[in-house]
N, C-alpha and C. Protein backbone atom coordinates (compact mmCIF):
# COMPACT_ATOMS: atom_id res chain seq x y z
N UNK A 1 29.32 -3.90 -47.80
CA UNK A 1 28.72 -2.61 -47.62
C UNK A 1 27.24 -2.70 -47.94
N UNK A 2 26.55 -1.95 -47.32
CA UNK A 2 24.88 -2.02 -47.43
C UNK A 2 24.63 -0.86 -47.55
N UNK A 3 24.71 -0.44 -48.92
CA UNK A 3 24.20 1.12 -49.27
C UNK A 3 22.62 0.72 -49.82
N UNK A 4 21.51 1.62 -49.40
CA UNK A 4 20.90 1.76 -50.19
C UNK A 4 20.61 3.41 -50.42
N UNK A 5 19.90 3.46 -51.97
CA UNK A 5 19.29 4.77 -52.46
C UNK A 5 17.98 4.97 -52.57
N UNK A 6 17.39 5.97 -52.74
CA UNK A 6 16.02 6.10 -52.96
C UNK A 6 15.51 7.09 -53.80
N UNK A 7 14.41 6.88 -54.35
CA UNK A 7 13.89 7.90 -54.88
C UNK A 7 13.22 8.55 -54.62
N UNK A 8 13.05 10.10 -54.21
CA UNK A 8 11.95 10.58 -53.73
C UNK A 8 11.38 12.23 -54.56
N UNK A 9 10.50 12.93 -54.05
CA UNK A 9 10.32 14.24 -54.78
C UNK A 9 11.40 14.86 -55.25
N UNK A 10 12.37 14.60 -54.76
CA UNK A 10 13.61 15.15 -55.30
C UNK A 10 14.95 14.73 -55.65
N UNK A 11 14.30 13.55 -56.22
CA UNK A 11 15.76 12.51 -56.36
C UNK A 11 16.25 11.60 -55.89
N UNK A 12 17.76 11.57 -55.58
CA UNK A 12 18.37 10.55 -54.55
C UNK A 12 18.46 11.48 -53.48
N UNK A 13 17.78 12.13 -52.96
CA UNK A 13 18.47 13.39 -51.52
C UNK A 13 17.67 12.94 -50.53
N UNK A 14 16.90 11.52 -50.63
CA UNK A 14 16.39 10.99 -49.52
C UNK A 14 16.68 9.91 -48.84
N UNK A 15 18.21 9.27 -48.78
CA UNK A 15 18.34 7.73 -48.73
C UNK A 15 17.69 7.12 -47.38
N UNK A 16 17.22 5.99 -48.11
CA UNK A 16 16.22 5.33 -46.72
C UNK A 16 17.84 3.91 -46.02
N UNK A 17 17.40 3.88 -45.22
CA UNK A 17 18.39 2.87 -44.59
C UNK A 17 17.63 2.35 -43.77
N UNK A 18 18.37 0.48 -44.39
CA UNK A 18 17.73 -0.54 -44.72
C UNK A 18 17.56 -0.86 -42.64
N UNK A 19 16.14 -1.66 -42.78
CA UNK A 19 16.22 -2.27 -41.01
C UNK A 19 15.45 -0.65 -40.60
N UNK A 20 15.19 0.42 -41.03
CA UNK A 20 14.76 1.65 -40.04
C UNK A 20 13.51 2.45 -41.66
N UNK A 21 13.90 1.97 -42.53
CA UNK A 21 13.03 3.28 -42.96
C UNK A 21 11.54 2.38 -43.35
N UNK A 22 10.60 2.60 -42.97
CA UNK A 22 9.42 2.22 -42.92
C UNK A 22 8.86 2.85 -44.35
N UNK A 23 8.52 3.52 -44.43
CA UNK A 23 7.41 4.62 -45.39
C UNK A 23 7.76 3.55 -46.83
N UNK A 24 6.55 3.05 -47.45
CA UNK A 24 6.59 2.84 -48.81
C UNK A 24 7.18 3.78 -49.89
N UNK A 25 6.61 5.02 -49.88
CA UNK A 25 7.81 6.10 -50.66
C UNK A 25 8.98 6.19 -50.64
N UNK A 26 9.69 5.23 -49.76
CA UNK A 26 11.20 5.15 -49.51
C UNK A 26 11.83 3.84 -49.74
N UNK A 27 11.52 3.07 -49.93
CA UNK A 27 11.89 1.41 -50.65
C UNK A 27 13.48 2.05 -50.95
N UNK A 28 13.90 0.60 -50.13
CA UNK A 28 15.44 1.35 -50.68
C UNK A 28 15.83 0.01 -51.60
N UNK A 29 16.87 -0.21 -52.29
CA UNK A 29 17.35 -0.94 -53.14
C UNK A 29 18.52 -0.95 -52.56
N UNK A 30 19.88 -1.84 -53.22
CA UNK A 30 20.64 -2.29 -53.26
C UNK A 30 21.24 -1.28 -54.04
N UNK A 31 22.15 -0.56 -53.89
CA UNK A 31 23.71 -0.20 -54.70
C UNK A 31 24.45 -1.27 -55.52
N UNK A 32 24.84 -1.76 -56.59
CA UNK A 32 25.99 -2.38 -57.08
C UNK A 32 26.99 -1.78 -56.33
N UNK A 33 27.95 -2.85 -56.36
CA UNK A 33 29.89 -2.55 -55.16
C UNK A 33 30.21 -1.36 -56.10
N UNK A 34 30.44 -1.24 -57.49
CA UNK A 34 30.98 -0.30 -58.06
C UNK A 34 29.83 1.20 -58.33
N UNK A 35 29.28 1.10 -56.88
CA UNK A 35 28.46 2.44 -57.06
C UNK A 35 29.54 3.40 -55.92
N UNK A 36 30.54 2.86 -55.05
CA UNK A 36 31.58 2.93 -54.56
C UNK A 36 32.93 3.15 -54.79
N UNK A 37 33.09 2.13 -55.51
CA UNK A 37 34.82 1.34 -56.11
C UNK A 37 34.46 1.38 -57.47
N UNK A 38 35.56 0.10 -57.94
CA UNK A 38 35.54 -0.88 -59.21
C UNK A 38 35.11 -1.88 -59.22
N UNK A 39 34.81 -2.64 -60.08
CA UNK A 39 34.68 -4.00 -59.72
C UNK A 39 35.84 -4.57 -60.11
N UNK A 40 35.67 -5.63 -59.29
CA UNK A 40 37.25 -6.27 -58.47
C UNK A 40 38.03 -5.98 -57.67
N UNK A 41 37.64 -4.78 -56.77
CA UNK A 41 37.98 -4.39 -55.99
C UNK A 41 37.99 -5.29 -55.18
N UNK A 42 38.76 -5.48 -54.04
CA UNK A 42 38.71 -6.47 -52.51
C UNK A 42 38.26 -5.69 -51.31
N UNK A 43 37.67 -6.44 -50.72
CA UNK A 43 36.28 -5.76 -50.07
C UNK A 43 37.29 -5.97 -48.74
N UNK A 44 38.05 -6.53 -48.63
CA UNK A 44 39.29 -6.53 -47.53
C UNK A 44 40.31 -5.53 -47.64
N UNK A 45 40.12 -4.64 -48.86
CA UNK A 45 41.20 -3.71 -48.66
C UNK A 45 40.64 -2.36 -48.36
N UNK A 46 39.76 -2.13 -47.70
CA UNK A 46 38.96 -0.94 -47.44
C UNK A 46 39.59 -1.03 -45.57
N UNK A 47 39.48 0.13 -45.46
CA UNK A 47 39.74 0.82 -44.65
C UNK A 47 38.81 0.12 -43.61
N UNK A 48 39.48 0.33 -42.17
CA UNK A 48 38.29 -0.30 -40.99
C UNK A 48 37.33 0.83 -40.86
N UNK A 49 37.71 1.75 -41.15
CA UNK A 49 36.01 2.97 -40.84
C UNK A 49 35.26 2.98 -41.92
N UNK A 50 35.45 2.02 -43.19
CA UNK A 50 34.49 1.88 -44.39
C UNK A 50 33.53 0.94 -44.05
N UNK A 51 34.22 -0.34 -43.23
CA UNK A 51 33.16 -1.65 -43.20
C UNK A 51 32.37 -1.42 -42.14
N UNK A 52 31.13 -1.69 -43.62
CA UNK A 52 29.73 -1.66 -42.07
C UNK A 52 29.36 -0.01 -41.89
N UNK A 53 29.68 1.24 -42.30
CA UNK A 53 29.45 2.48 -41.94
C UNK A 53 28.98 3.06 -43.27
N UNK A 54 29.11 4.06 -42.63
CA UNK A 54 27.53 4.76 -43.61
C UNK A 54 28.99 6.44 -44.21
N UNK A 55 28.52 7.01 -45.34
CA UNK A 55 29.12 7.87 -46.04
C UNK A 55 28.04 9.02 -46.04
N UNK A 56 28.88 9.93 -45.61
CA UNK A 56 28.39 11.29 -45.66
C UNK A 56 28.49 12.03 -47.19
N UNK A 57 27.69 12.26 -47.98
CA UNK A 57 27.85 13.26 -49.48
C UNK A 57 27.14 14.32 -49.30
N UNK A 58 28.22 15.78 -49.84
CA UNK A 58 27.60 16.69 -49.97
C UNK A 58 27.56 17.37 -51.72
N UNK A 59 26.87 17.64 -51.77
CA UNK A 59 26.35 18.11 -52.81
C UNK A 59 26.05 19.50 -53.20
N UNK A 60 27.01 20.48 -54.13
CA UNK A 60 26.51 21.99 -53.79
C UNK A 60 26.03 22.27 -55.34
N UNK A 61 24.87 22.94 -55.42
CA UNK A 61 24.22 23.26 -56.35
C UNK A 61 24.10 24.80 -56.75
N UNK A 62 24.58 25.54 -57.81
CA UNK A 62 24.58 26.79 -57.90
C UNK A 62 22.71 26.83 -58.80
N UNK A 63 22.28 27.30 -58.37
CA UNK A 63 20.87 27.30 -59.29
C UNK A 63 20.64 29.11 -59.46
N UNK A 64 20.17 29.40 -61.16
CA UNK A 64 20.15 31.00 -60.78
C UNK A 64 18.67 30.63 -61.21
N UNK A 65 17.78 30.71 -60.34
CA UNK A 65 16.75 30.99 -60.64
C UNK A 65 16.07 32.31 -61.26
N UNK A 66 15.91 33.67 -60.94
CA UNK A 66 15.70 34.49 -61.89
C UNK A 66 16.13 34.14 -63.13
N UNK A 67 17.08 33.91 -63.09
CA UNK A 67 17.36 33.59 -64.69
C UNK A 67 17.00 32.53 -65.80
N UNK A 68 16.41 31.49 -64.93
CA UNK A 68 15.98 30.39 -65.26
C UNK A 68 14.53 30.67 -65.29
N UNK A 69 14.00 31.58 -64.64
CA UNK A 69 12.28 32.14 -65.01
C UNK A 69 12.20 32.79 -66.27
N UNK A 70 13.46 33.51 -66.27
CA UNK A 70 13.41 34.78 -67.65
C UNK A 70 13.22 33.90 -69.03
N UNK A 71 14.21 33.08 -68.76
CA UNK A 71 14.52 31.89 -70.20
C UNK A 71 13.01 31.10 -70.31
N UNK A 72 12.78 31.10 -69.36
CA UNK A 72 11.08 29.91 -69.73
C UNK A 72 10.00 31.56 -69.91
N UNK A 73 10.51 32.34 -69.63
CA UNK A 73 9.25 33.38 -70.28
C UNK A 73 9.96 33.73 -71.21
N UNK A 74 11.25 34.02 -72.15
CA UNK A 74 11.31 34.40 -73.16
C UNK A 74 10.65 33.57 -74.24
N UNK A 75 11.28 31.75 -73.78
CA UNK A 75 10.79 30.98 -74.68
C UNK A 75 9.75 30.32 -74.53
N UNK A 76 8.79 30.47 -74.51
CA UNK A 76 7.32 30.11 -74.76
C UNK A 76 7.06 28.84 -75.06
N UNK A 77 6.56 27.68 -75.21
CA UNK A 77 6.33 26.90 -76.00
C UNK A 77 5.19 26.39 -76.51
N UNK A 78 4.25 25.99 -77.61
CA UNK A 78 3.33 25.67 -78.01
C UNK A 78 3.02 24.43 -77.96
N UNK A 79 2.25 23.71 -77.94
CA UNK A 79 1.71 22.70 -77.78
C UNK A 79 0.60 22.08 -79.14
N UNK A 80 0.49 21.30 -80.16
CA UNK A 80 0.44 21.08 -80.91
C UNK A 80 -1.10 20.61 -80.78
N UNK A 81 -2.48 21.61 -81.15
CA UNK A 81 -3.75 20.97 -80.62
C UNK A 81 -4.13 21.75 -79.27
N UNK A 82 -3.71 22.08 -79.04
CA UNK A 82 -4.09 23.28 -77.87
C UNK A 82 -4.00 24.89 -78.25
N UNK A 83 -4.54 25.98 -77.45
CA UNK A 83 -4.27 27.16 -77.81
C UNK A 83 -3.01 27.44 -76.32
N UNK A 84 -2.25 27.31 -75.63
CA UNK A 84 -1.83 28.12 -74.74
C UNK A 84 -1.31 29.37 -74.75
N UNK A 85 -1.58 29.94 -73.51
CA UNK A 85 -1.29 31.42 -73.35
C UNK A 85 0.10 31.26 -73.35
N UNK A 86 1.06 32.61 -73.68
CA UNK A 86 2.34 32.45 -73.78
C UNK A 86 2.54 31.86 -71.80
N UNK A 87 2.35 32.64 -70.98
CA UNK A 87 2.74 32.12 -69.44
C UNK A 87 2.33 31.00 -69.58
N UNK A 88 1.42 30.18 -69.66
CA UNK A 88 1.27 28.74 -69.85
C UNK A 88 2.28 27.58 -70.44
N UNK A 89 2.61 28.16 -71.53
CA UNK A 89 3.78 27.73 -72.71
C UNK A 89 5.16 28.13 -71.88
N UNK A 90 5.49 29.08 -71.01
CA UNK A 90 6.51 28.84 -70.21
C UNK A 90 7.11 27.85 -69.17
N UNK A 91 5.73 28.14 -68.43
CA UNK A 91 5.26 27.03 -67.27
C UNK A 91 5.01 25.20 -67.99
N UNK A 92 4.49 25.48 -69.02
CA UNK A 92 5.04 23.94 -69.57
C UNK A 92 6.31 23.50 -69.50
N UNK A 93 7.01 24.72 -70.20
CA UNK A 93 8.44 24.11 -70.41
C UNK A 93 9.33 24.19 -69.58
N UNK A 94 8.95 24.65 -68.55
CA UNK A 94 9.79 24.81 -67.27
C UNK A 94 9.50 23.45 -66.58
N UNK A 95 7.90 22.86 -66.51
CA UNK A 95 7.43 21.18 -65.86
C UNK A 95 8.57 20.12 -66.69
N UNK A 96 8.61 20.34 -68.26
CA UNK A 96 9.30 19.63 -69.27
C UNK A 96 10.63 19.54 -68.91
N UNK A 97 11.73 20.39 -68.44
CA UNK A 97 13.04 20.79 -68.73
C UNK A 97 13.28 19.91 -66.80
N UNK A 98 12.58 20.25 -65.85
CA UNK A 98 12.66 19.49 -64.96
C UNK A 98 12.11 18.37 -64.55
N UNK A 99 10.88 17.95 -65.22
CA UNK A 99 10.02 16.58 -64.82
C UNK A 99 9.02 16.67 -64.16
N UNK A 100 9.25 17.79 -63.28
CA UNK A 100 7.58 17.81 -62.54
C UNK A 100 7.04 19.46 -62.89
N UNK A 101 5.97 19.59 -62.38
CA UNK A 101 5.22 21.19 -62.06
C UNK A 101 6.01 21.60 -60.89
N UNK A 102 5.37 23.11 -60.55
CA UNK A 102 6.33 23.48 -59.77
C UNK A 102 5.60 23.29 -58.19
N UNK A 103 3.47 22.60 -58.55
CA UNK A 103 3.49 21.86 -57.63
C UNK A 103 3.96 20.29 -56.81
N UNK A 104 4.48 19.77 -58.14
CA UNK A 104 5.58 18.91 -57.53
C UNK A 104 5.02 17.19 -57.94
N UNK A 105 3.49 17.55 -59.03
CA UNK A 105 3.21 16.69 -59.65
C UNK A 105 4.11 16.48 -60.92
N UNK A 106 4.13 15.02 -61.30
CA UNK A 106 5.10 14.51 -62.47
C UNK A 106 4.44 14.73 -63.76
N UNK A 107 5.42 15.40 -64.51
CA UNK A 107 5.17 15.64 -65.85
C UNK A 107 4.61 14.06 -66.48
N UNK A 108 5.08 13.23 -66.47
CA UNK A 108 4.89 11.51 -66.47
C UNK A 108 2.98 11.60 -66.88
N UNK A 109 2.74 11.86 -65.45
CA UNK A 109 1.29 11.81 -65.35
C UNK A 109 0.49 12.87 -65.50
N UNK A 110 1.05 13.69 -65.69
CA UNK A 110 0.52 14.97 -65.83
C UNK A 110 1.00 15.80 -66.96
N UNK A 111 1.14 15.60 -68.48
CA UNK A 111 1.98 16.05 -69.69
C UNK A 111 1.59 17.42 -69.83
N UNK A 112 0.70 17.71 -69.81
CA UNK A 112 0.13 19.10 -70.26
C UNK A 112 -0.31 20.42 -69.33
N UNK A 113 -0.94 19.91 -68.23
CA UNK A 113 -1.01 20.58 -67.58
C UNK A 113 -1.32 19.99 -65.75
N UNK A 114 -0.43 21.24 -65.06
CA UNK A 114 0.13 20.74 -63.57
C UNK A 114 -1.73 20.27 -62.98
N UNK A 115 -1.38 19.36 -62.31
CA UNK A 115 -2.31 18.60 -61.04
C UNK A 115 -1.91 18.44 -59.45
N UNK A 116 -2.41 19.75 -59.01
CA UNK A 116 -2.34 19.94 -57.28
C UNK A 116 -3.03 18.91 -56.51
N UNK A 117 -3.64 18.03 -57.24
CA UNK A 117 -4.79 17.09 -56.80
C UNK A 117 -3.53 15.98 -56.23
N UNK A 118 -2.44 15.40 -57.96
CA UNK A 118 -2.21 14.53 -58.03
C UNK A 118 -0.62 14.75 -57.10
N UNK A 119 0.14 15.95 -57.12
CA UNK A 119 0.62 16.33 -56.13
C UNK A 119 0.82 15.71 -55.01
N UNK A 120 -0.45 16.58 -54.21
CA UNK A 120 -0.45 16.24 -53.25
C UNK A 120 -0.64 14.67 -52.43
N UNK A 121 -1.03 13.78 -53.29
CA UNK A 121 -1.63 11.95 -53.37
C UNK A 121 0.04 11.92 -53.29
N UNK A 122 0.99 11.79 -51.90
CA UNK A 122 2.36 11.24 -52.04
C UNK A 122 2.39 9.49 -52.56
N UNK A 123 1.10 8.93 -52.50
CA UNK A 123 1.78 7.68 -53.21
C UNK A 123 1.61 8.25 -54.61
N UNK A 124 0.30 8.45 -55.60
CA UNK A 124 0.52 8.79 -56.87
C UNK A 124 1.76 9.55 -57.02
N UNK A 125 2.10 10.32 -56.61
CA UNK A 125 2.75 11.27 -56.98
C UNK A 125 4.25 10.56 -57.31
N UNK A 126 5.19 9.77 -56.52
CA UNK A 126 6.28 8.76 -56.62
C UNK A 126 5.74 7.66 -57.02
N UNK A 127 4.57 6.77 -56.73
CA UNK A 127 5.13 5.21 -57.21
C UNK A 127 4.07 5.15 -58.39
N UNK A 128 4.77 5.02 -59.60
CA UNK A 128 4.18 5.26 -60.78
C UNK A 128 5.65 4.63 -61.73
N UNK A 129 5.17 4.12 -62.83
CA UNK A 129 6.32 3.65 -64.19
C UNK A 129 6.00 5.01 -65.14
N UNK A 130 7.30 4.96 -66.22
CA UNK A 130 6.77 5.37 -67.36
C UNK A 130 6.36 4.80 -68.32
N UNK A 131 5.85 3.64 -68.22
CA UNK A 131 5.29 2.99 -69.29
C UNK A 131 3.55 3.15 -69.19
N UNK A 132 3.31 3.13 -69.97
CA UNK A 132 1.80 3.89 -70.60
C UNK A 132 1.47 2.80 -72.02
N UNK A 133 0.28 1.97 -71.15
CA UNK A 133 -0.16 0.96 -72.34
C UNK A 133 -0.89 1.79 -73.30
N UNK A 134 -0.33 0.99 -74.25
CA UNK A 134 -0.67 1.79 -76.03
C UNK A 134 0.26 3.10 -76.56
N UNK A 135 0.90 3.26 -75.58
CA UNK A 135 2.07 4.07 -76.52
C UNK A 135 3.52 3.25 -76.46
N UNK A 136 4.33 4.22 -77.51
CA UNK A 136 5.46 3.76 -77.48
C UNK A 136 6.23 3.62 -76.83
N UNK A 137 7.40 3.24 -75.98
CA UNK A 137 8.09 3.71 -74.85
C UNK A 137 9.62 4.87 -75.15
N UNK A 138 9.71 4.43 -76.30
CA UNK A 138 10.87 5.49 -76.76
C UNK A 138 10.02 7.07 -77.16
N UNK A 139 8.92 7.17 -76.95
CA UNK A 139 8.03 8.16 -77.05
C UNK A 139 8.31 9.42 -75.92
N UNK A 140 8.68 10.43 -76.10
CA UNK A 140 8.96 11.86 -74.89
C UNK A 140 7.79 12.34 -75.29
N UNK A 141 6.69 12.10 -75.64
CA UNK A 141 5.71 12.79 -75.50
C UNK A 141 5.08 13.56 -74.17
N UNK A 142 5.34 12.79 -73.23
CA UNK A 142 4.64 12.79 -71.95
C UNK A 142 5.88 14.13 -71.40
N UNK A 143 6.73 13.09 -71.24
CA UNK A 143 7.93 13.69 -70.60
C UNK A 143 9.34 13.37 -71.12
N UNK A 144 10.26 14.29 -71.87
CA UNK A 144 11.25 14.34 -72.36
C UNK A 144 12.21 13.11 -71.70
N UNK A 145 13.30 12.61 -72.06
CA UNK A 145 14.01 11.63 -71.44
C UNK A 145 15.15 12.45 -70.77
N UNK A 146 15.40 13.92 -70.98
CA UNK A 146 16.38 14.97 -70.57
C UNK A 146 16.04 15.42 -69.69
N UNK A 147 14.98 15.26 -68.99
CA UNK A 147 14.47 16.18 -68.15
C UNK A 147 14.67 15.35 -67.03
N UNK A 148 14.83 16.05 -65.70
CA UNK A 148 14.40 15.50 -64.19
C UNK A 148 15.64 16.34 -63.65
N UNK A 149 15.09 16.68 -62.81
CA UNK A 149 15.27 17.00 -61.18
C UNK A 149 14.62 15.68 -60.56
N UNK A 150 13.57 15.03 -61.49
CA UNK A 150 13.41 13.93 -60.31
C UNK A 150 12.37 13.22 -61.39
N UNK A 151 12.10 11.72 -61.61
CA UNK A 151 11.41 11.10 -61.30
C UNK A 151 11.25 9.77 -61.43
């Protein structure tokens, strides 16, 4: 089987397939067999419409957004060395709790406050590490390890 995944603004909801997807933002990788099965599974006991074909996933997401605005404006958050306005301190923790701003730049590179600049730059914006010379790496300073919708 030749699955690959990808990462993109929004996760895995972009898979590139391998031989057709061009775009550097889409690099696909390799699946392990047990991203499928088990391991030890026999790759001869799959079904003839498994080998060689591609899998359809759907995915349904209940999201209540109003309600998820109310909770980031009840709870505010401060920032330690800054003054922010309470809406600011929402809008942080709303970038924090998902990984990016809600322009779609990464909390990663952008900790404190959103960048429409860096956004919009689709290579900055995906091909980036979280490692940051001179800090720690077990460090959530930047960006929580709980957080993502994506990155």
């Amino acid at each position: 089987m030749n699955i690959s995944v990808t990462d993109g603004l929004s996760g895995l909801s972009r898979p590139a397939v391998k031989g057709f997807t061009k775009s550097p933002l889409l690099a696909s990788r390799r699946c392990p067999r047990n991203f499928l099965g088990e391991n030890g599974d026999a790759t001869t006991t799959c079904p003839p419409w498994a080998k060689d074909g591609s899998f359809l996933v759907f995915r349904q997401l209940e999201q209540r957004v109003p309600e998820f605005n109310k909770f980031l404006l009840d709870n505010p958050i401060s920032e330690p060395g800054t003054k922010l306005a309470p809406e600011a301190g929402s809008t942080l923790l709303g970038a924090r709790m998902i990984g990016r701003w809600k322009s779609g730049a990464p909390v990663d590179l952008a900790p404190l406050f959103d960048d429409p600049t860096l956004a919009s730059d689709r290579m900055r914006n995906n091909n980036f590490t979280s490692h940051h010379d001179g800090e720690d790496s077990n460090s959530q300073i930047r960006c929580p390890f709980a957080a993502h919708a994506a990155h």
